[in-house]
N, C-alpha and C. Protein backbone atom coordinates (compact mmCIF):
# COMPACT_ATOMS: atom_id res chain seq x y z
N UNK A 1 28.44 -51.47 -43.30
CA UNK A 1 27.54 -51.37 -44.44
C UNK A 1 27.06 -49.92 -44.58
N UNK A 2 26.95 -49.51 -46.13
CA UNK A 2 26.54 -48.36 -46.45
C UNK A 2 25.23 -48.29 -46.88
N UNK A 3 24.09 -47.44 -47.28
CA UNK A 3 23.35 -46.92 -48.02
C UNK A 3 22.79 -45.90 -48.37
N UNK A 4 22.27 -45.44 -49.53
CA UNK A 4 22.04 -44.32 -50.05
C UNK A 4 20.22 -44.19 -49.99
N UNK A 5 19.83 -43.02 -49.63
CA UNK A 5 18.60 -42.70 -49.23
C UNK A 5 17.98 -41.57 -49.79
N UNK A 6 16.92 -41.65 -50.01
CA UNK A 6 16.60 -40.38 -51.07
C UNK A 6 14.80 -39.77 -50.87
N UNK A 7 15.47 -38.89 -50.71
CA UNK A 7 13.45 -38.30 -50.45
C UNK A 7 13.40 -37.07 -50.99
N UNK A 8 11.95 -36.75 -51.62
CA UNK A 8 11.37 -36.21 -52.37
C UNK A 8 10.71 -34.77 -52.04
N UNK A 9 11.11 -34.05 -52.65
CA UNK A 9 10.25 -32.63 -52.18
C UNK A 9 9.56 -32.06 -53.25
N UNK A 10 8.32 -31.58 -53.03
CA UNK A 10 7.61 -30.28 -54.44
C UNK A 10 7.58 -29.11 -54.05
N UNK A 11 7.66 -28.46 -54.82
CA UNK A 11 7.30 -26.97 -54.80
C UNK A 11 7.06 -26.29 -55.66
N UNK A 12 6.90 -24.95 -56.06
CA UNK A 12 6.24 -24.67 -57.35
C UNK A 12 7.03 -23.17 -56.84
N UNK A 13 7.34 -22.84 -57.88
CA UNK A 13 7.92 -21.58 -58.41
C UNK A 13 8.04 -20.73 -59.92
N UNK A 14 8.42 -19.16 -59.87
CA UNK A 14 8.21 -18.90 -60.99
C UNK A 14 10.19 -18.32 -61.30
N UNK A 15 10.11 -17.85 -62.46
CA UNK A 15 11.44 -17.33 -62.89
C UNK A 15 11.30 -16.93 -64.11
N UNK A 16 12.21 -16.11 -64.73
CA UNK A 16 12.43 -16.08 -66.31
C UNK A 16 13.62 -15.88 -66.54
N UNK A 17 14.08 -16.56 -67.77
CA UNK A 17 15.61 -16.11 -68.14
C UNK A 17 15.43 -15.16 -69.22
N UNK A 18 15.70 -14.27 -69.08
CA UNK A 18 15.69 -12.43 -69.69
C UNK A 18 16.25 -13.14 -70.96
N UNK A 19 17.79 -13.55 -70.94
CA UNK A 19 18.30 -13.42 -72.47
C UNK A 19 18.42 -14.70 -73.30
N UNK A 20 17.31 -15.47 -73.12
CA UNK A 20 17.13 -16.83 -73.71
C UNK A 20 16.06 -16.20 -74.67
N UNK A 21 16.40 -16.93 -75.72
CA UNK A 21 16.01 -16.97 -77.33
C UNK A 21 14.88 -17.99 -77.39
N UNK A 22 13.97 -17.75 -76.35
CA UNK A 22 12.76 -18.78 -76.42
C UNK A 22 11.69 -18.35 -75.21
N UNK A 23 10.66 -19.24 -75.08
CA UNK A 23 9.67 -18.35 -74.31
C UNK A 23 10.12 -18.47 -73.15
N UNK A 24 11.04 -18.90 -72.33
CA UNK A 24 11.56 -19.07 -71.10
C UNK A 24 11.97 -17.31 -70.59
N UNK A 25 11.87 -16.67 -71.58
CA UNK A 25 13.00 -15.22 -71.42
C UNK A 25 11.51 -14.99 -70.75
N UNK A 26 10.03 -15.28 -71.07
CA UNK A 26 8.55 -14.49 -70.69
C UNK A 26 8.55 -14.72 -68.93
N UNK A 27 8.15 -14.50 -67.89
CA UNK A 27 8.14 -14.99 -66.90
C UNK A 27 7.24 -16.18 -66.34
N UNK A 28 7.44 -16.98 -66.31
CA UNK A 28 6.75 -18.57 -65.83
C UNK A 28 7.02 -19.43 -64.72
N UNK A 29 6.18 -20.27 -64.50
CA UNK A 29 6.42 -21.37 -63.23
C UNK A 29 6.91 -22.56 -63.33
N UNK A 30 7.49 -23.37 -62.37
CA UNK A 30 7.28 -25.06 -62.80
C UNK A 30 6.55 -25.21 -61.46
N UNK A 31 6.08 -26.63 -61.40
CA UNK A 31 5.82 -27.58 -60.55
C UNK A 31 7.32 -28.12 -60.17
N UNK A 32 8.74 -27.55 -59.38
CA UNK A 32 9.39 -28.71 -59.26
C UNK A 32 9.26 -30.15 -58.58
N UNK A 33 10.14 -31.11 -58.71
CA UNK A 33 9.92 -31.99 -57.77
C UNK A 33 12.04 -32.17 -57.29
N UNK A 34 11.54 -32.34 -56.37
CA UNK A 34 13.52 -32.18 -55.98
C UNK A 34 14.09 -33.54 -54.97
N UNK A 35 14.66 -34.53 -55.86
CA UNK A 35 15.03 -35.21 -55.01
C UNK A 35 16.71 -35.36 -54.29
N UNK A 36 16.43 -35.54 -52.97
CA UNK A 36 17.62 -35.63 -52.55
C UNK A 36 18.35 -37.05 -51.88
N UNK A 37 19.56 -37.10 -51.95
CA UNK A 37 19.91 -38.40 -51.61
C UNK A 37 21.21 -38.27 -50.80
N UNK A 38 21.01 -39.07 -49.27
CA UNK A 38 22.43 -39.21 -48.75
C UNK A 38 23.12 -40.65 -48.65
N UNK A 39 24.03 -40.68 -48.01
CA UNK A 39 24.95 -41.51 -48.21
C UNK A 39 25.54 -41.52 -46.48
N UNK A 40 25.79 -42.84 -45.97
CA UNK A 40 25.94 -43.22 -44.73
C UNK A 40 25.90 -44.52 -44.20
N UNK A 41 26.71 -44.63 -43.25
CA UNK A 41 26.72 -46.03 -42.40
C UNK A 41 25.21 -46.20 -41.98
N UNK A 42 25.08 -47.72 -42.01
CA UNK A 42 23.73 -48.04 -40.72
C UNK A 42 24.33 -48.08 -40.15
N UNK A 43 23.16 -47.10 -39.14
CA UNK A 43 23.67 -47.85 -37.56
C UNK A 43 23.58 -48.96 -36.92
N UNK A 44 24.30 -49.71 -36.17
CA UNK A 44 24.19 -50.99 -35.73
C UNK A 44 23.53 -50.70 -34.51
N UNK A 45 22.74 -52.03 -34.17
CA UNK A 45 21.74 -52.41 -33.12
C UNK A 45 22.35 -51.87 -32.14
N UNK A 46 21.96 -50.58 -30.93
CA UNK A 46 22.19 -50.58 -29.76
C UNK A 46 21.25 -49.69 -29.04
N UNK A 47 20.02 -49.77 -29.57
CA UNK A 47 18.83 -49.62 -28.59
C UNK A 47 18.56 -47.83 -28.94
N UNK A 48 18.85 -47.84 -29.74
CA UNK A 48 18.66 -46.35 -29.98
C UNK A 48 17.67 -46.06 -31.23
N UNK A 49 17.00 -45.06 -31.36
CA UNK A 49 15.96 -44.58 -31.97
C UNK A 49 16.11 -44.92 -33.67
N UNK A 50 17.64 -44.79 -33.68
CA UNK A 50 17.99 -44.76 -35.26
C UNK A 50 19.11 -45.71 -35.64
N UNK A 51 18.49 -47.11 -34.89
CA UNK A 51 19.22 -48.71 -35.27
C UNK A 51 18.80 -49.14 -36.55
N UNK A 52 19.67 -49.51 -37.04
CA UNK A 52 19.47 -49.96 -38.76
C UNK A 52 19.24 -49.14 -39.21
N UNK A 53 19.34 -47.69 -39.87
CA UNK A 53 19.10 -46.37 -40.18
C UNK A 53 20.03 -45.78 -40.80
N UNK A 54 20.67 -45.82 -41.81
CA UNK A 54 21.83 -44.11 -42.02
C UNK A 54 21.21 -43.21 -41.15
N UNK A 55 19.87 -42.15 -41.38
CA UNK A 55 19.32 -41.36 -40.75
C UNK A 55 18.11 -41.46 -41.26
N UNK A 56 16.93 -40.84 -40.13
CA UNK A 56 15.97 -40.87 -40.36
C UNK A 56 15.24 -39.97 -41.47
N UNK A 57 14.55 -40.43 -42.00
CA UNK A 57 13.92 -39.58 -43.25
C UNK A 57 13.27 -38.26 -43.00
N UNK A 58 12.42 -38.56 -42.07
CA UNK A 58 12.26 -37.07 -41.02
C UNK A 58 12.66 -36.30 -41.19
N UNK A 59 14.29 -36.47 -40.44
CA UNK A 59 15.29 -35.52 -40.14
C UNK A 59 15.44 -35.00 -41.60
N UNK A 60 15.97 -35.70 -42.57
CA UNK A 60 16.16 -35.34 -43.97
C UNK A 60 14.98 -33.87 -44.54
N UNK A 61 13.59 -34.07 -44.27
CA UNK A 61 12.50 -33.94 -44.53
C UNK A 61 12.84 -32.10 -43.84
N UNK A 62 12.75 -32.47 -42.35
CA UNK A 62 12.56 -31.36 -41.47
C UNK A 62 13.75 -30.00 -41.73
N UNK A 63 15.23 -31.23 -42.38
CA UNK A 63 16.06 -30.02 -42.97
C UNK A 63 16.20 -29.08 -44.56
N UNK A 64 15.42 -30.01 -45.33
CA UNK A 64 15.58 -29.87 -46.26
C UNK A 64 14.52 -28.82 -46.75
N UNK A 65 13.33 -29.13 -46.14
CA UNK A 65 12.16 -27.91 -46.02
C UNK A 65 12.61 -26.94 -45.31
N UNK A 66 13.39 -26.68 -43.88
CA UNK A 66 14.07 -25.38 -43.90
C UNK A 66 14.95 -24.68 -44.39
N UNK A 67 15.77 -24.92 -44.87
CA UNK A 67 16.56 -24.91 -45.27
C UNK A 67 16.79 -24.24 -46.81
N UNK A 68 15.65 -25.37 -47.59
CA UNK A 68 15.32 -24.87 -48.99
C UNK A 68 14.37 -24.63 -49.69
N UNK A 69 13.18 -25.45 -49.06
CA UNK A 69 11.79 -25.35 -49.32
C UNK A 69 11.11 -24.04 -49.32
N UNK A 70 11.48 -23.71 -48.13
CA UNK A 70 10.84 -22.81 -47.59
C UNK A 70 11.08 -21.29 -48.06
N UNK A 71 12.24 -21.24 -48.72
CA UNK A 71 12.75 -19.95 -49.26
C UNK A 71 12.53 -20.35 -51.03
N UNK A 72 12.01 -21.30 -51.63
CA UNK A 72 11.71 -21.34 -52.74
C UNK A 72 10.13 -21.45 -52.99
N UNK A 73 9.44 -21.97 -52.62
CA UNK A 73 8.00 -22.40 -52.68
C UNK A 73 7.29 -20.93 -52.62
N UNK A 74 6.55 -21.13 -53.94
CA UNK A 74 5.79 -20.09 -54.13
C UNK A 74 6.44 -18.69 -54.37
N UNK A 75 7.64 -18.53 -54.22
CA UNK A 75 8.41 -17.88 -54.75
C UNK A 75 9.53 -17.12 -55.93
N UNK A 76 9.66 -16.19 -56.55
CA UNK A 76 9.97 -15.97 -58.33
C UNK A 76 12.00 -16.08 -57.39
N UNK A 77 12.13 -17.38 -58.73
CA UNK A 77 13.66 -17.50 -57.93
C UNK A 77 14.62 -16.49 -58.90
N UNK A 78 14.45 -16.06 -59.52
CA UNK A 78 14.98 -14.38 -59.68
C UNK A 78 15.35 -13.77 -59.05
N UNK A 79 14.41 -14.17 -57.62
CA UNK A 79 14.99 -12.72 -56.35
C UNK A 79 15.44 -13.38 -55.26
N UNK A 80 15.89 -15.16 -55.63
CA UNK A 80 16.27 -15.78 -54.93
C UNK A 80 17.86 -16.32 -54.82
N UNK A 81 18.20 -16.38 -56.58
CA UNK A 81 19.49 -16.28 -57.06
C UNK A 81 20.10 -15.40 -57.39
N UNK A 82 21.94 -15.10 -56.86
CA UNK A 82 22.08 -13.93 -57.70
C UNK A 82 22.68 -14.79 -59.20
N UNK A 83 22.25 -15.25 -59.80
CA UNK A 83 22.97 -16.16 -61.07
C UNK A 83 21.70 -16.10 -61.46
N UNK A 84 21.87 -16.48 -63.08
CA UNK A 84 19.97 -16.55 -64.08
C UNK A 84 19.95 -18.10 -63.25
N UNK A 85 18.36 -18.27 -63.17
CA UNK A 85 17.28 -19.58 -62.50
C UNK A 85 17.46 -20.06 -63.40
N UNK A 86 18.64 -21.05 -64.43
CA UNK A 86 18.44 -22.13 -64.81
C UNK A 86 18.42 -23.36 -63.73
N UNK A 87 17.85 -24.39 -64.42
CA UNK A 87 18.03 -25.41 -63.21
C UNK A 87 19.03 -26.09 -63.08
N UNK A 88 20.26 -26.06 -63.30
CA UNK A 88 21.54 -26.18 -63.56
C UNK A 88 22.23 -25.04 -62.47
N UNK A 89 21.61 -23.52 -62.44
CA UNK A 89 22.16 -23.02 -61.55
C UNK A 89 21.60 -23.36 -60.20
N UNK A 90 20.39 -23.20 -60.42
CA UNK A 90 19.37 -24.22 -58.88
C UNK A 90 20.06 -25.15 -58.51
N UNK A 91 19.70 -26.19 -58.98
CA UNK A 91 20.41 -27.56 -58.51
C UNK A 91 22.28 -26.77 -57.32
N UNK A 92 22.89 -26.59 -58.17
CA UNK A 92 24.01 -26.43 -57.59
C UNK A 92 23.90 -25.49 -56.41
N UNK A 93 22.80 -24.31 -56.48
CA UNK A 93 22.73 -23.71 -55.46
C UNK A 93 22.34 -24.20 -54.36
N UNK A 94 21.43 -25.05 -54.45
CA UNK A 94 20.57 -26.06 -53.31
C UNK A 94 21.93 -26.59 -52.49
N UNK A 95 22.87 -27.35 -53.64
CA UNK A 95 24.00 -28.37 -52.68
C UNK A 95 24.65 -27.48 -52.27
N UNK A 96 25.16 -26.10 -52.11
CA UNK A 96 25.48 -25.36 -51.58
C UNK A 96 25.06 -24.97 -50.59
N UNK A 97 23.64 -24.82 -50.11
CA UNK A 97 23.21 -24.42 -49.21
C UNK A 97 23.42 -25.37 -48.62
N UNK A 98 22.82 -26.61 -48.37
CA UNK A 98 22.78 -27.84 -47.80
C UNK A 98 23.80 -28.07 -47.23
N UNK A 99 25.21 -28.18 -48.28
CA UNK A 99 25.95 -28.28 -47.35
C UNK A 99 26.58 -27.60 -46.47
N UNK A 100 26.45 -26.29 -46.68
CA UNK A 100 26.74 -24.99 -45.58
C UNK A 100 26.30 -25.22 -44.52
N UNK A 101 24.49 -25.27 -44.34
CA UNK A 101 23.53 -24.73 -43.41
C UNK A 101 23.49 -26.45 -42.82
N UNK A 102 24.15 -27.88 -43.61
CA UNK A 102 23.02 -28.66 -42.38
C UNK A 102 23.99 -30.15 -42.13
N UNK A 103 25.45 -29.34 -41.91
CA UNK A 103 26.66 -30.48 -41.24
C UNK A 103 26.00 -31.44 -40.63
N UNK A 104 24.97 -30.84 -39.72
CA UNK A 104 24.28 -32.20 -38.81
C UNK A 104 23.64 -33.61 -38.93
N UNK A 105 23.70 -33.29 -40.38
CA UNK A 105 23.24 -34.52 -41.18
C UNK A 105 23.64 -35.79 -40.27
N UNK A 106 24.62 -36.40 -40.32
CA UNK A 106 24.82 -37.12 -40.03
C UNK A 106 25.33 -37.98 -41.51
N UNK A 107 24.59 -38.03 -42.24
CA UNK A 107 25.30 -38.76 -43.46
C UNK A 107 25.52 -37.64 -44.33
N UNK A 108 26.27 -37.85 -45.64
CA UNK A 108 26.82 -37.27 -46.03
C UNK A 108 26.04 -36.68 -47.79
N UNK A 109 25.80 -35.79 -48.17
CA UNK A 109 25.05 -35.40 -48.98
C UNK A 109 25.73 -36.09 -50.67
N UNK A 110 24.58 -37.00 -51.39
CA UNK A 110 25.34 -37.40 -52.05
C UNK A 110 24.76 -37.36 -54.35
N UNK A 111 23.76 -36.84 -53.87
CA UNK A 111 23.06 -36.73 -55.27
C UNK A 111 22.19 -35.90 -54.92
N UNK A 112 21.49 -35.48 -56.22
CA UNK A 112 20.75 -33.81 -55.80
C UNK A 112 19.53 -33.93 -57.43
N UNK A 113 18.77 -34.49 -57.61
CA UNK A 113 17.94 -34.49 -59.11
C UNK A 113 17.02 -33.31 -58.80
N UNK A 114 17.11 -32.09 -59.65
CA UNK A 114 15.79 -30.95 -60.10
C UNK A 114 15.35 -31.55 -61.28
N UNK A 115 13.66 -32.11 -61.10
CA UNK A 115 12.84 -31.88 -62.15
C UNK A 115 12.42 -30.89 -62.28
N UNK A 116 12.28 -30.33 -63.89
CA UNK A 116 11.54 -28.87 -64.06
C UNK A 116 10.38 -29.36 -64.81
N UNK A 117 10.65 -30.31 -65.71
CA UNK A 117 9.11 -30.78 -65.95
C UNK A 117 9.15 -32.05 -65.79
N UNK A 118 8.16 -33.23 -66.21
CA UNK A 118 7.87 -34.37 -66.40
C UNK A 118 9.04 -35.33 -66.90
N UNK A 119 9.61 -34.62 -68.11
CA UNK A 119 10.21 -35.19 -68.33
C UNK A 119 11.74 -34.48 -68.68
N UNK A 120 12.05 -33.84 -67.93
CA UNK A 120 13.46 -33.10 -68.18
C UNK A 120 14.45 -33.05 -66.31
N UNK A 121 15.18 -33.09 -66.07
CA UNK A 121 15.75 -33.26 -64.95
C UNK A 121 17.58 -32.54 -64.92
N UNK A 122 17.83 -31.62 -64.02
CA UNK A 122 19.47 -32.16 -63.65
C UNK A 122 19.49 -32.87 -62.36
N UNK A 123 20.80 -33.20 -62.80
CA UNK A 123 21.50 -34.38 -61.48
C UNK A 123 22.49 -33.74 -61.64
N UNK A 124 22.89 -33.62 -59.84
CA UNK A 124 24.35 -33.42 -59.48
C UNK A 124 25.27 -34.40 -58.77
N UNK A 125 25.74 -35.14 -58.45
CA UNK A 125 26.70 -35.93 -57.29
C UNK A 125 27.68 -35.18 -56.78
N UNK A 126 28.13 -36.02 -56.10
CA UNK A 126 29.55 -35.86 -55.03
C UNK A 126 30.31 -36.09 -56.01
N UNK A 127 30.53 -36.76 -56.51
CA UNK A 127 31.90 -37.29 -57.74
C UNK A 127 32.06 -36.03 -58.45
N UNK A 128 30.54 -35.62 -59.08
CA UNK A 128 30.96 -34.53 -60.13
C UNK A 128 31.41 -33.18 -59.29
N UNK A 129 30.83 -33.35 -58.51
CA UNK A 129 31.04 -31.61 -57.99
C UNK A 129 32.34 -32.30 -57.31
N UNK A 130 33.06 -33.00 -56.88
CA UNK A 130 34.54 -33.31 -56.34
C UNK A 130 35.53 -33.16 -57.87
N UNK A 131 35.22 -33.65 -58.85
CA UNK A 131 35.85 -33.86 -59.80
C UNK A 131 36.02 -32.16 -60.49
N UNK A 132 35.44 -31.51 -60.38
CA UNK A 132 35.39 -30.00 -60.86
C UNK A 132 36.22 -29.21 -60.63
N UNK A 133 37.43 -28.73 -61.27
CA UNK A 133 38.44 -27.72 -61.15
C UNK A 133 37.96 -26.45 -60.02
């Protein structure tokens, strides 16, 4: 048996896109909220810390804040990307890192949602980014 697991991060950052034809070009913040989701076997019962588990949320938590949190929060991602901070380029940069910096997962990285506001979001998967020339 499989399941997919997903936990939530905020952070708040600023950016501007220079050659956008709207006030986004001015320099501004969001509140993001960033959810992530893996994909993995439970483990079956054998007395170990992480029985019935893909992986612990923790672990998810403890990598995902080093990893990405921590170099975005409170920070203008301008001087964080070399590509313009749309969240389209974010998003993809995140699953990049992730999957570079944190093999140890144990399960396998499988959806990626950036909110920039309330009501606007990208989503990435495994399918799409596999399916991509």
């Amino acid at each position: 048996m499989h399941a997919i697991l997903t936990k939530q991060f905020r952070f708040e950052a600023a950016h501007q896109l220079p050659n956008h034809r709207g006030k986004c070009a001015r320099l501004h913040g969001h509140s993001y909220l960033l959810e992530v989701s893996v994909r993995g076997p439970i483990q079956p019962a054998r007395g170990q810390s992480d029985d019935g588990m893909v992986i612990d949320l923790e672990q998810i938590k403890e990598v995902v804040n080093e990893i990405l949190i921590a170099r975005v929060d409170h920070y203008n991602l301008n001087d964080v990307l070399s590509v313009p901070s749309t969240a389209e380029n974010i998003i993809h940069w995140m699953w990049d890192e992730l999957e570079q910096q944190a093999p140890e997962f144990g399960a396998l990285l499988w959806r990626m949602r950036l909110w920039e506001t309330a009501s606007g979001y990208v989503e990435i998967s495994r399918a799409e980014r596999e399916a991509q020339p």
